[in-house]
C-alpha atoms as a PDB file:
ATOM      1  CA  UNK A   1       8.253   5.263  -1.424  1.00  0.00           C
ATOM      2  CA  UNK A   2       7.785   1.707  -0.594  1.00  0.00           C
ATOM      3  CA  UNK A   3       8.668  -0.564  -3.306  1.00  0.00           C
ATOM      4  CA  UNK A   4       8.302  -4.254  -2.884  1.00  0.00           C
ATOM      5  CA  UNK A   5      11.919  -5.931  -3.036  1.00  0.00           C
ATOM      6  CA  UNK A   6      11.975  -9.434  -3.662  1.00  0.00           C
ATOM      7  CA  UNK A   7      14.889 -12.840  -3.026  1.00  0.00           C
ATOM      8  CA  UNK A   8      16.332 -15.141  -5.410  1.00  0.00           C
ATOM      9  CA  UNK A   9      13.948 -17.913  -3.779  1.00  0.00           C
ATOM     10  CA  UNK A  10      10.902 -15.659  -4.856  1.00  0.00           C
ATOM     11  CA  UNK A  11      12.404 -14.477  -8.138  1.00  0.00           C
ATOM     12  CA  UNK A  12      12.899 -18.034  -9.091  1.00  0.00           C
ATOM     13  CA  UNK A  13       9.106 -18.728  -7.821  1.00  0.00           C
ATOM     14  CA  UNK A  14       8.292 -16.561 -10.377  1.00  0.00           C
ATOM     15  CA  UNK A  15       9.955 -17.248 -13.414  1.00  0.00           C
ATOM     16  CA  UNK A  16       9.600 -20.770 -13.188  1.00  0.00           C
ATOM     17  CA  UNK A  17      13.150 -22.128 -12.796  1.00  0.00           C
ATOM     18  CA  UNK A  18      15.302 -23.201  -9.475  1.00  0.00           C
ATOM     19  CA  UNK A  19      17.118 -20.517  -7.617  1.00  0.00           C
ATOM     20  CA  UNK A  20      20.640 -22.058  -8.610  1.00  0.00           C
ATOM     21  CA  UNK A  21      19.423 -20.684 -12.160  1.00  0.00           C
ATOM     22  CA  UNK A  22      18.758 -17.335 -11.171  1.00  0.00           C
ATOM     23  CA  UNK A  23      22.202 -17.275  -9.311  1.00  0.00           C
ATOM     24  CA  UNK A  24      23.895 -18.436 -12.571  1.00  0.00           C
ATOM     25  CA  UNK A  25      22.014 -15.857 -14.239  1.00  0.00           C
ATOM     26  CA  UNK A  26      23.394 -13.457 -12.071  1.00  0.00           C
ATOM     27  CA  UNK A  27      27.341 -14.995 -12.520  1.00  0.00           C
ATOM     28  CA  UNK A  28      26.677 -14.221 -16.438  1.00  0.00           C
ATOM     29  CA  UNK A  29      25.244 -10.746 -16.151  1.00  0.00           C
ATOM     30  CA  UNK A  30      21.850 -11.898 -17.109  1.00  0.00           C
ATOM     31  CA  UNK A  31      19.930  -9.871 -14.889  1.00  0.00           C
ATOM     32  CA  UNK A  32      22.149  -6.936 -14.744  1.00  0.00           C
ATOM     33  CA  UNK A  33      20.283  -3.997 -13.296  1.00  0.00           C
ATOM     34  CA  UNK A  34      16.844  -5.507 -11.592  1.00  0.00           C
ATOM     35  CA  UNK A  35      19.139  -6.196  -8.653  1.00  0.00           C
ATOM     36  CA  UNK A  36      21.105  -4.705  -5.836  1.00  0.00           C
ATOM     37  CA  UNK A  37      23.295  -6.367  -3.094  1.00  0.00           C
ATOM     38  CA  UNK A  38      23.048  -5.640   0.460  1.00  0.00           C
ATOM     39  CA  UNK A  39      25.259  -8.009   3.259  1.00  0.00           C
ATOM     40  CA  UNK A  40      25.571 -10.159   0.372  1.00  0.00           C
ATOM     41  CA  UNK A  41      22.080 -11.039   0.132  1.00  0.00           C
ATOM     42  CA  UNK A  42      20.600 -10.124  -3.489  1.00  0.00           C
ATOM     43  CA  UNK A  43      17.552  -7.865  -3.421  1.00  0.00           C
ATOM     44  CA  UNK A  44      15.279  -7.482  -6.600  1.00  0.00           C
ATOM     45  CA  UNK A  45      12.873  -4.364  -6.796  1.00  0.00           C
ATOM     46  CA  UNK A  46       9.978  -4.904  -8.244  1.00  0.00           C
ATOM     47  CA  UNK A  47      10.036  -2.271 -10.629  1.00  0.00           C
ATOM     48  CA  UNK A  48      13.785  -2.779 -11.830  1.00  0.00           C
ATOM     49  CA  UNK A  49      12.571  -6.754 -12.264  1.00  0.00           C
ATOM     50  CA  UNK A  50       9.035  -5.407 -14.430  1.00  0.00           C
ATOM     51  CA  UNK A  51      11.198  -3.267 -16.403  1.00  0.00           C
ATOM     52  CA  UNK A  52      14.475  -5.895 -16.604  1.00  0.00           C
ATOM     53  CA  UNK A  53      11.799  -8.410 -17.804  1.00  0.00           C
ATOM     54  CA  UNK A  54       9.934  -6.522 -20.247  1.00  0.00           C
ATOM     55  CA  UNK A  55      13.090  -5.685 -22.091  1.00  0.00           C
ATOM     56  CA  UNK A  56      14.140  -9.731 -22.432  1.00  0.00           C
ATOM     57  CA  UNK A  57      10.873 -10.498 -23.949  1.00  0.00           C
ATOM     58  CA  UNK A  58      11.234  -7.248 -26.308  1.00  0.00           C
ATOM     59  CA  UNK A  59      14.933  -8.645 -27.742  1.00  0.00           C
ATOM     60  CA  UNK A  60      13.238 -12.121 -28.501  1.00  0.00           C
END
C-alpha cells in the first residue's frame, strides 16, 4: 500500500493557515489522529487527514 504522507509545511499549504498554526494545533490535540511522528518529524497520511477533516466540518 502506498499512501501519500504529507509535512506540516504542506498541511498548512492546504488548509490555508501558517505552519506555526498547524504546530499549535498539534500542542492542543487538534489534530489528534491524522498524524504520526517519526525522528521527530510529523507525518500526515492522507487518508487519516481526509477522514480527521471530514469529522471537523461534521461537529460544526
Amino acid at each position: 500500500m502506498n499512501e501519500e504522507f504529507f509535512t506540516v509545511k504542506d498541511v498548512a499549504i492546504k488548509l490555508g493557515v501558517k505552519p506555526v498554526t498547524i504546530y499549535k494545533w498539534l500542542r492542543e490535540g487538534k489534530l489528534k489522529g491524522s498524524y504520526f511522528k517519526i525522528g521527530g518529524i510529523y507525518r500526515f497520511g492522507k487518508q487519516l487527514l481526509e477522514k480527521y477533516l471530514e469529522e471537523m466540518i461534521s461537529n460544526d
